[in-house]
PDB file of N, CA and C in Angstrom:
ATOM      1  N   UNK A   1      -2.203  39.674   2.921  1.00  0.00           N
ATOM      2  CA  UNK A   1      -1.189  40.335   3.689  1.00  0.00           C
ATOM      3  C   UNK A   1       0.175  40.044   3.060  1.00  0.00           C
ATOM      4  N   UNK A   2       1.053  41.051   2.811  1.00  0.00           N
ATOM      5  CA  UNK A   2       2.282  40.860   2.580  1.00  0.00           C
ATOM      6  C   UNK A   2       3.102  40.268   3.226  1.00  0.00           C
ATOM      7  N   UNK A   3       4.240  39.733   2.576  1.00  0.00           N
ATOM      8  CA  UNK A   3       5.402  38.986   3.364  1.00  0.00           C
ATOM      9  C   UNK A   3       6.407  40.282   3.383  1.00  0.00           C
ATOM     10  N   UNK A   4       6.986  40.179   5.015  1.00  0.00           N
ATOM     11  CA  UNK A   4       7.509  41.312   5.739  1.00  0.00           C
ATOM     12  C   UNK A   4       9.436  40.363   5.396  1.00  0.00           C
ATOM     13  N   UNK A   5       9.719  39.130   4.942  1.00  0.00           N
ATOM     14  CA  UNK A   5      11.038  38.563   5.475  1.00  0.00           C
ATOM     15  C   UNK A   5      10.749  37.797   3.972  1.00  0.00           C
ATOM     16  N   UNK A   6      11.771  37.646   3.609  1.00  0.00           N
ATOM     17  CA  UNK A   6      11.996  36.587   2.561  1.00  0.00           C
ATOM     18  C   UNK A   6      12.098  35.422   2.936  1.00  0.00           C
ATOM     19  N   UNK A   7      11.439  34.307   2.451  1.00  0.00           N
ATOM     20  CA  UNK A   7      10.609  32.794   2.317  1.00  0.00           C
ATOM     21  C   UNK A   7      12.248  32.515   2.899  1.00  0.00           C
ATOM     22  N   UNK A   8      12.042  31.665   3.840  1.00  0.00           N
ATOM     23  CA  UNK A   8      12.894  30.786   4.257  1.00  0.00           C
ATOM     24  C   UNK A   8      13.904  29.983   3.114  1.00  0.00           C
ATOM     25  N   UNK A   9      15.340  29.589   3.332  1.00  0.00           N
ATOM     26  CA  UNK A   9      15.745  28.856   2.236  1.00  0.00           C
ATOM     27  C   UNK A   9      15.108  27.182   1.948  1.00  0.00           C
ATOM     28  N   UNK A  10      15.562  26.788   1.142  1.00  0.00           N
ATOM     29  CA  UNK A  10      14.611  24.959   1.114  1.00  0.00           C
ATOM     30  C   UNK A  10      15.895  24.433   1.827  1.00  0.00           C
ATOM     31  N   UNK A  11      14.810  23.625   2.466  1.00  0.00           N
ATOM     32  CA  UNK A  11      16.095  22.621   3.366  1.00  0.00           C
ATOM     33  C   UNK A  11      16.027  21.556   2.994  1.00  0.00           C
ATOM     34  N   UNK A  12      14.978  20.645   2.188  1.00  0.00           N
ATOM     35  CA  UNK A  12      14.880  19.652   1.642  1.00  0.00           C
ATOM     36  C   UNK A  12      13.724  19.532   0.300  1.00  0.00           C
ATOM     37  N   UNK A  13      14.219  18.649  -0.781  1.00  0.00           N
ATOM     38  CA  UNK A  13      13.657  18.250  -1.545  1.00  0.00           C
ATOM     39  C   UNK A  13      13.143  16.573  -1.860  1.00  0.00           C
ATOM     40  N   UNK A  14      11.632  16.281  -2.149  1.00  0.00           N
ATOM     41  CA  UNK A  14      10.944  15.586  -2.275  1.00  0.00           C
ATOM     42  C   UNK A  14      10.117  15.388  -3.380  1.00  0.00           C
ATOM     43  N   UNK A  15      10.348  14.188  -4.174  1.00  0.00           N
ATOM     44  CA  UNK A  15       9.605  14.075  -5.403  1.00  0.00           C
ATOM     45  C   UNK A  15       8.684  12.676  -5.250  1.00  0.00           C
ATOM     46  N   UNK A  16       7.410  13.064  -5.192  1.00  0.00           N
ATOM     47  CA  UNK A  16       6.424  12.452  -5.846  1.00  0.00           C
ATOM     48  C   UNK A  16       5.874  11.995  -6.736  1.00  0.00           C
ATOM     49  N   UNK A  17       5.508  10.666  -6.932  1.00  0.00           N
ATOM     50  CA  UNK A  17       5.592   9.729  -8.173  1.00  0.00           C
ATOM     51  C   UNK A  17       4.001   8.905  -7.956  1.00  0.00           C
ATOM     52  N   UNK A  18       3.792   9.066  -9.007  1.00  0.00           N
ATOM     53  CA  UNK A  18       2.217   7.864  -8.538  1.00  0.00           C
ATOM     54  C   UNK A  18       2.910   6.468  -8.696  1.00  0.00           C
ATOM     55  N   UNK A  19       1.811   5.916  -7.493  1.00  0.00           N
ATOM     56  CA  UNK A  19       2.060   4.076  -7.370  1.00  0.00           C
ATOM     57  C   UNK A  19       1.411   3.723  -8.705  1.00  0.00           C
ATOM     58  N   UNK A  20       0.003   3.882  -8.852  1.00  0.00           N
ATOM     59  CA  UNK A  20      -0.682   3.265  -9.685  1.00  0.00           C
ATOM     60  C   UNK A  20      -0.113   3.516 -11.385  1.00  0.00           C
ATOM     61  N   UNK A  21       0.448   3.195 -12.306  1.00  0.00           N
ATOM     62  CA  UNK A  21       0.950   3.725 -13.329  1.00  0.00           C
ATOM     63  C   UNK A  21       0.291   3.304 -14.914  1.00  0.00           C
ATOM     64  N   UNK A  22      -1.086   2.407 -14.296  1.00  0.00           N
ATOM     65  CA  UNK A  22      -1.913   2.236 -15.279  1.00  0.00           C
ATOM     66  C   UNK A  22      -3.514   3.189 -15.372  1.00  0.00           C
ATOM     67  N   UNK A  23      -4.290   3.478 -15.692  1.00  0.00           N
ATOM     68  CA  UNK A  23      -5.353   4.075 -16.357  1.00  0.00           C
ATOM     69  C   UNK A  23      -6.479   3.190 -15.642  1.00  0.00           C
ATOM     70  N   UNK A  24      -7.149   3.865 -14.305  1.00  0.00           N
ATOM     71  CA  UNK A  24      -7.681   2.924 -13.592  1.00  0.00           C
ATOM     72  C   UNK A  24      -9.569   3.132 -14.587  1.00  0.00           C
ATOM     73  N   UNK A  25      -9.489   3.341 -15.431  1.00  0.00           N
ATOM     74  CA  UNK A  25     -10.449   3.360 -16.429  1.00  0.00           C
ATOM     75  C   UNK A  25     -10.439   2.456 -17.371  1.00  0.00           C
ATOM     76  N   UNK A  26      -9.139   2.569 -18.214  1.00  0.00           N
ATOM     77  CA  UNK A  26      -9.233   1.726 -19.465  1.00  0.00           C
ATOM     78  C   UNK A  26      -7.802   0.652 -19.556  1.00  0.00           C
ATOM     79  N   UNK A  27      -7.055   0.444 -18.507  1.00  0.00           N
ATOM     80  CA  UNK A  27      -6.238  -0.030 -17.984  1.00  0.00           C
ATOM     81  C   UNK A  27      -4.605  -0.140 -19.011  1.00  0.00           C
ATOM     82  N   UNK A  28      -4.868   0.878 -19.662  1.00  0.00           N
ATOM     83  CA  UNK A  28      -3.694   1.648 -20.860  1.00  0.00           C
ATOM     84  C   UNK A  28      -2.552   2.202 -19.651  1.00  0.00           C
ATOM     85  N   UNK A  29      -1.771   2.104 -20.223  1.00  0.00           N
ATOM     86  CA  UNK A  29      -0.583   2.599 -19.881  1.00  0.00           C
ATOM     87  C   UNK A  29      -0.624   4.412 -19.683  1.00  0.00           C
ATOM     88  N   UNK A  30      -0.215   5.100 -18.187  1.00  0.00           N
ATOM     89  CA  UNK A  30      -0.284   6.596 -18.776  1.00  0.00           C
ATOM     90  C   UNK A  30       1.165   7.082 -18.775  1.00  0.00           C
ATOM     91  N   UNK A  31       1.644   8.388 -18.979  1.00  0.00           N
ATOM     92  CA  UNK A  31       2.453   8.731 -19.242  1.00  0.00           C
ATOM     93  C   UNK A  31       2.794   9.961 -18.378  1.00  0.00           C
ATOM     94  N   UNK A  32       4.220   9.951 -17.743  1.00  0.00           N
ATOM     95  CA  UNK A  32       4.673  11.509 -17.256  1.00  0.00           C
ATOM     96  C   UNK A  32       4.345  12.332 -17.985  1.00  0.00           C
ATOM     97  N   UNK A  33       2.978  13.397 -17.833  1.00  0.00           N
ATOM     98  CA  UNK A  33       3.029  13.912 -18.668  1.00  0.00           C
ATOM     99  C   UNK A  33       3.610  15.420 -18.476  1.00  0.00           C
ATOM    100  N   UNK A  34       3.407  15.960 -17.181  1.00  0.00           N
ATOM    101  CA  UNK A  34       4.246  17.224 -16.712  1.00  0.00           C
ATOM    102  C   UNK A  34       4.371  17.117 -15.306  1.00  0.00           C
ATOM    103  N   UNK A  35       5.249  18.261 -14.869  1.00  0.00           N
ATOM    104  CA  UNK A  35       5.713  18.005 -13.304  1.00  0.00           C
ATOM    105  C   UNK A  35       5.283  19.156 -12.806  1.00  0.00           C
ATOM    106  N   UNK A  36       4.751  19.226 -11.387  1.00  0.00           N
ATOM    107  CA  UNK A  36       4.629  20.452 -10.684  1.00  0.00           C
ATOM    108  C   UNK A  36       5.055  20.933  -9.790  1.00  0.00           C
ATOM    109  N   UNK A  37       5.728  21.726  -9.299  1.00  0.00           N
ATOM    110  CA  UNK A  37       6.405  21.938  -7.731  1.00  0.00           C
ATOM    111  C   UNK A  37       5.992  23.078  -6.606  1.00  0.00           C
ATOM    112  N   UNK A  38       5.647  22.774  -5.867  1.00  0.00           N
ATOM    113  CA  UNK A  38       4.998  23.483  -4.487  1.00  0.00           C
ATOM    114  C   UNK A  38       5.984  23.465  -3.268  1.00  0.00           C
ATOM    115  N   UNK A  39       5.796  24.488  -2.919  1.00  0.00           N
ATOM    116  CA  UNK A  39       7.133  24.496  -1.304  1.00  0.00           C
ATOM    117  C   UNK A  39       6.075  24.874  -0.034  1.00  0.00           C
ATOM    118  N   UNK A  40       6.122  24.109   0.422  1.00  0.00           N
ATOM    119  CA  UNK A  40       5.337  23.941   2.072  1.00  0.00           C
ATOM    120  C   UNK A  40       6.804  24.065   3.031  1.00  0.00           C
ATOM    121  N   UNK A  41       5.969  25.155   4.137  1.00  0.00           N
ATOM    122  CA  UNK A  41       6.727  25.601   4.995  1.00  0.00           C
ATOM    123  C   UNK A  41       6.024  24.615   6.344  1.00  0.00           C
ATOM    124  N   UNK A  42       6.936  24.427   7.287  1.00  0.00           N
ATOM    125  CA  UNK A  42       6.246  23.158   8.671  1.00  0.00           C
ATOM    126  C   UNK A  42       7.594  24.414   9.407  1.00  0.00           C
ATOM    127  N   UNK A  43       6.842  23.799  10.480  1.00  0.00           N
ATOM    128  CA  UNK A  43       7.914  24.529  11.372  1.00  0.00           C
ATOM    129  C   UNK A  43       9.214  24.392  11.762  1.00  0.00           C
ATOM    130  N   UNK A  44       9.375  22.762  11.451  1.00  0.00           N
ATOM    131  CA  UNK A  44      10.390  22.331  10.972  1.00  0.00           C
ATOM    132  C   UNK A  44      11.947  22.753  10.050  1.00  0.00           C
ATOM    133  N   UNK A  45      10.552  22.498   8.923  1.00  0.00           N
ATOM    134  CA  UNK A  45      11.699  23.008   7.542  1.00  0.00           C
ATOM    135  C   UNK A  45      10.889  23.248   6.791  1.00  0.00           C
ATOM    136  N   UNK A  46      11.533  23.837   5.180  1.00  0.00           N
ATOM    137  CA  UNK A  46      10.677  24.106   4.076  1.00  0.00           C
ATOM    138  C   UNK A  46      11.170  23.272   3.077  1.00  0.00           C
ATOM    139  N   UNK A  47      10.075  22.420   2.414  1.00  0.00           N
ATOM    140  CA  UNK A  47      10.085  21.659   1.831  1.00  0.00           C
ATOM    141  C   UNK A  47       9.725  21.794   0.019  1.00  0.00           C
ATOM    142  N   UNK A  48      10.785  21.160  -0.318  1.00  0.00           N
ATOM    143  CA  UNK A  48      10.274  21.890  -2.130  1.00  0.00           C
ATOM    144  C   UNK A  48       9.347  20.551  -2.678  1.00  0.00           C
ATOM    145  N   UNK A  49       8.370  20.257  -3.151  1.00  0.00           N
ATOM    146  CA  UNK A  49       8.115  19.160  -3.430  1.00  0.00           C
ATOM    147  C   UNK A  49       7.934  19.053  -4.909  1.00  0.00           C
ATOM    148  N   UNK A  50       8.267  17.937  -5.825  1.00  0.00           N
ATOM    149  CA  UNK A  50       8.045  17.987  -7.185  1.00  0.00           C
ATOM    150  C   UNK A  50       7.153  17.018  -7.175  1.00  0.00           C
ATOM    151  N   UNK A  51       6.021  16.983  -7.954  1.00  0.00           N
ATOM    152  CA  UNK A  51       5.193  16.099  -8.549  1.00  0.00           C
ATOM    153  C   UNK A  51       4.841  15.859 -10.127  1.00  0.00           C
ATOM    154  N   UNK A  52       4.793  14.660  -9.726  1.00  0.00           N
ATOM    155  CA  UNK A  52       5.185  13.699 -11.621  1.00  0.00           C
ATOM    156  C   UNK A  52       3.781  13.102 -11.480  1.00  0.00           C
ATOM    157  N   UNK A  53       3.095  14.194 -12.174  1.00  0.00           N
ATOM    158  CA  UNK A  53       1.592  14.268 -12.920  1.00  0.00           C
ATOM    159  C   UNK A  53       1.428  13.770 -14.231  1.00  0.00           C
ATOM    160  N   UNK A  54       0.599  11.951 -14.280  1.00  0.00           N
ATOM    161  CA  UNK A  54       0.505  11.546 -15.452  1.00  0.00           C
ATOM    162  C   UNK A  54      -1.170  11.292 -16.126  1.00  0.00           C
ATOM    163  N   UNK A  55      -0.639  11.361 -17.298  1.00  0.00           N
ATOM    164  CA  UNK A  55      -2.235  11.262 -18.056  1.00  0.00           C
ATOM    165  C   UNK A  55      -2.469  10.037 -18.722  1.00  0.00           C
ATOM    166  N   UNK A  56      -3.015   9.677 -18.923  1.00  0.00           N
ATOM    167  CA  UNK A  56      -3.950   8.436 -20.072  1.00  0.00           C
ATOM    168  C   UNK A  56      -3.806   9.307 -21.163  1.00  0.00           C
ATOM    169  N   UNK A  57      -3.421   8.335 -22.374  1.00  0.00           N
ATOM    170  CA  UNK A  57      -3.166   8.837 -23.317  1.00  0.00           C
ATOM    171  C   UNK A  57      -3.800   8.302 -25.009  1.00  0.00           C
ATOM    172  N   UNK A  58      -4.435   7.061 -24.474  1.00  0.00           N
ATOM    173  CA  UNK A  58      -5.853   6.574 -25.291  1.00  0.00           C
ATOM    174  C   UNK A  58      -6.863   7.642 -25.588  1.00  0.00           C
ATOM    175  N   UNK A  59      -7.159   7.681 -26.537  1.00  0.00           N
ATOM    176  CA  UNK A  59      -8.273   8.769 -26.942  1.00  0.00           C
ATOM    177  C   UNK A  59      -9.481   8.370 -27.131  1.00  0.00           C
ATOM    178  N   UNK A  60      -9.864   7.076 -26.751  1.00  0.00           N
ATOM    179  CA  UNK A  60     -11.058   6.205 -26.695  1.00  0.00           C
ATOM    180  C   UNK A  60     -11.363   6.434 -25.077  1.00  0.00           C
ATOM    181  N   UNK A  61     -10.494   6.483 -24.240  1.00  0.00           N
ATOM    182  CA  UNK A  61     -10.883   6.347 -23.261  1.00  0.00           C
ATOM    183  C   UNK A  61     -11.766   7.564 -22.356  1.00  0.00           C
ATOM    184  N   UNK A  62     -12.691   7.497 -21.533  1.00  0.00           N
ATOM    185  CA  UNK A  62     -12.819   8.779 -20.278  1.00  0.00           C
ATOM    186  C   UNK A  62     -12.414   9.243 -19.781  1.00  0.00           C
ATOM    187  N   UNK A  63     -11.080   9.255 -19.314  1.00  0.00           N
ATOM    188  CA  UNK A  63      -9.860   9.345 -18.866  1.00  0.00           C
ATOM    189  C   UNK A  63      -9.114  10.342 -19.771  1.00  0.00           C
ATOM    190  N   UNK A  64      -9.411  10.452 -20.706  1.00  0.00           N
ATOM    191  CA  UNK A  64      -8.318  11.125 -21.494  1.00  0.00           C
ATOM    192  C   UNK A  64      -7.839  12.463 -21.570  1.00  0.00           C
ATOM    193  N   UNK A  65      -6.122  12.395 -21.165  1.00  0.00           N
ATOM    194  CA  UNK A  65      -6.056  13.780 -21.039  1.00  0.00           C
ATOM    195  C   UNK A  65      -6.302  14.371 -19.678  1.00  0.00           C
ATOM    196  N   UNK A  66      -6.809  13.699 -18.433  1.00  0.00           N
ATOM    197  CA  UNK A  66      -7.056  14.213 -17.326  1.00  0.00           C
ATOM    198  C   UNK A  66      -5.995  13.700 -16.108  1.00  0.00           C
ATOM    199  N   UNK A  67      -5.705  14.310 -15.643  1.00  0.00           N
ATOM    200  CA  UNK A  67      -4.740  14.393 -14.438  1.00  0.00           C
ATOM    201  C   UNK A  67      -4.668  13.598 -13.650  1.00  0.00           C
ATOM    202  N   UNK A  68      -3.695  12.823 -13.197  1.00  0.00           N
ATOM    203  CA  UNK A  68      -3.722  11.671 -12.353  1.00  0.00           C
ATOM    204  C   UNK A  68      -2.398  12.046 -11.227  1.00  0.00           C
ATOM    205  N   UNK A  69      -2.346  12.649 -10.243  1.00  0.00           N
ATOM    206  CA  UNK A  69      -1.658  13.319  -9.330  1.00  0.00           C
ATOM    207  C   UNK A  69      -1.093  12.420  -8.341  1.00  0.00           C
ATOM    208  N   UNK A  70       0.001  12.468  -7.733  1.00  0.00           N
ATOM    209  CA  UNK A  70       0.498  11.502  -7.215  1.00  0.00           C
ATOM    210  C   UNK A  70      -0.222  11.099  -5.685  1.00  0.00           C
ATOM    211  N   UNK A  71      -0.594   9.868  -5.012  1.00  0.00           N
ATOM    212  CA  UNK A  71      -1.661   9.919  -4.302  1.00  0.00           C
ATOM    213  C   UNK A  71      -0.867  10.601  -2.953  1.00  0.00           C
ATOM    214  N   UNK A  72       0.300  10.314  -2.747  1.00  0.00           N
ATOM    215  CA  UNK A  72       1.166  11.058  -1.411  1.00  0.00           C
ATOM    216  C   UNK A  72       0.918  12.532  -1.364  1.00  0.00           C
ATOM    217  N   UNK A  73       0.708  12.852  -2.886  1.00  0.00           N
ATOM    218  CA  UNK A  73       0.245  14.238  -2.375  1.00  0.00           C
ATOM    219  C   UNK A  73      -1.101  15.244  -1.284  1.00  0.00           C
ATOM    220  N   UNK A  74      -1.412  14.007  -0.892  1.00  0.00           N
ATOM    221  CA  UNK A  74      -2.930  14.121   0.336  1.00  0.00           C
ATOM    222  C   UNK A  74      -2.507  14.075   1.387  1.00  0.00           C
ATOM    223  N   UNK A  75      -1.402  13.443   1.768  1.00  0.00           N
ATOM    224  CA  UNK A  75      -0.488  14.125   3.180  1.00  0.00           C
ATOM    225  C   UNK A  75       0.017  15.343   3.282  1.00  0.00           C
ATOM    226  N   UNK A  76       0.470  15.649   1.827  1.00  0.00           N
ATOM    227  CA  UNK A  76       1.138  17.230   2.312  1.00  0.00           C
ATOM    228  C   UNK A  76       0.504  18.164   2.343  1.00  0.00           C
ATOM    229  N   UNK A  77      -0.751  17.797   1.943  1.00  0.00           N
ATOM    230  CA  UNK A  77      -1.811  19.022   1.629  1.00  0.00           C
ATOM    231  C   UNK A  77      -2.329  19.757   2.926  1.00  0.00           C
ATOM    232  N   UNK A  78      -2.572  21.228   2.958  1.00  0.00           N
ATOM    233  CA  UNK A  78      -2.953  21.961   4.163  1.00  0.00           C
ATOM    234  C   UNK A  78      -4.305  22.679   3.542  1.00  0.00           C
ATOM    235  N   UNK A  79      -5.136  22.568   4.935  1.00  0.00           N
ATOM    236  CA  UNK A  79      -6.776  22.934   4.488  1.00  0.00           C
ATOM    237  C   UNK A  79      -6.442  24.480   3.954  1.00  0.00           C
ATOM    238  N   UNK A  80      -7.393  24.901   3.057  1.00  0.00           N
ATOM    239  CA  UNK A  80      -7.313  26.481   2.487  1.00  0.00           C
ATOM    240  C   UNK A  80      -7.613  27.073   3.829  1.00  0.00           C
ATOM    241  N   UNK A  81      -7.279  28.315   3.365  1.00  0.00           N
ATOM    242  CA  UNK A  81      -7.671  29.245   4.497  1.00  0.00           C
ATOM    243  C   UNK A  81      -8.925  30.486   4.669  1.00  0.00           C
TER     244      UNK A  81
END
């Protein structure tokens, strides 16, 4: 279904960071490796959120190269529809 009104303005911004900042595999250091941003609407307000998505960067490891997302991001999350 189409949007009939243009998206509300952002009333606040929030950036997300992982706690854990080591490689819970090979216990290497990972790295910011890109950021992502999503805007959740609450009835409240609309919220812009940035997330600082890091990778393992050992190439020995299982880990490598795969996404490690900030864990706060499981509160903001809303079930699909």
């Amino acid at each position: 279904m189409a949007r009939r009104r243009k998206r509300p303005a952002i009333t606040r911004e929030v950036t997300l960071e992982c706690v854990q900042q080591e490689c819970p595999e090979c216990g290497g250091s990972m790295w910011i490796d890109y950021e992502n941003t999503h805007t959740v609407s609450t009835l409240a307000e609309v919220v812009r959120l940035c997330l600082k998505v890091r990778r393992c960067q050992d190439t020995q490891c299982e880990r490598y190269h795969q996404a490690y997302r900030p864990e706060a991001e499981g509160g903001w999350a809303l079930p699909k529809h």
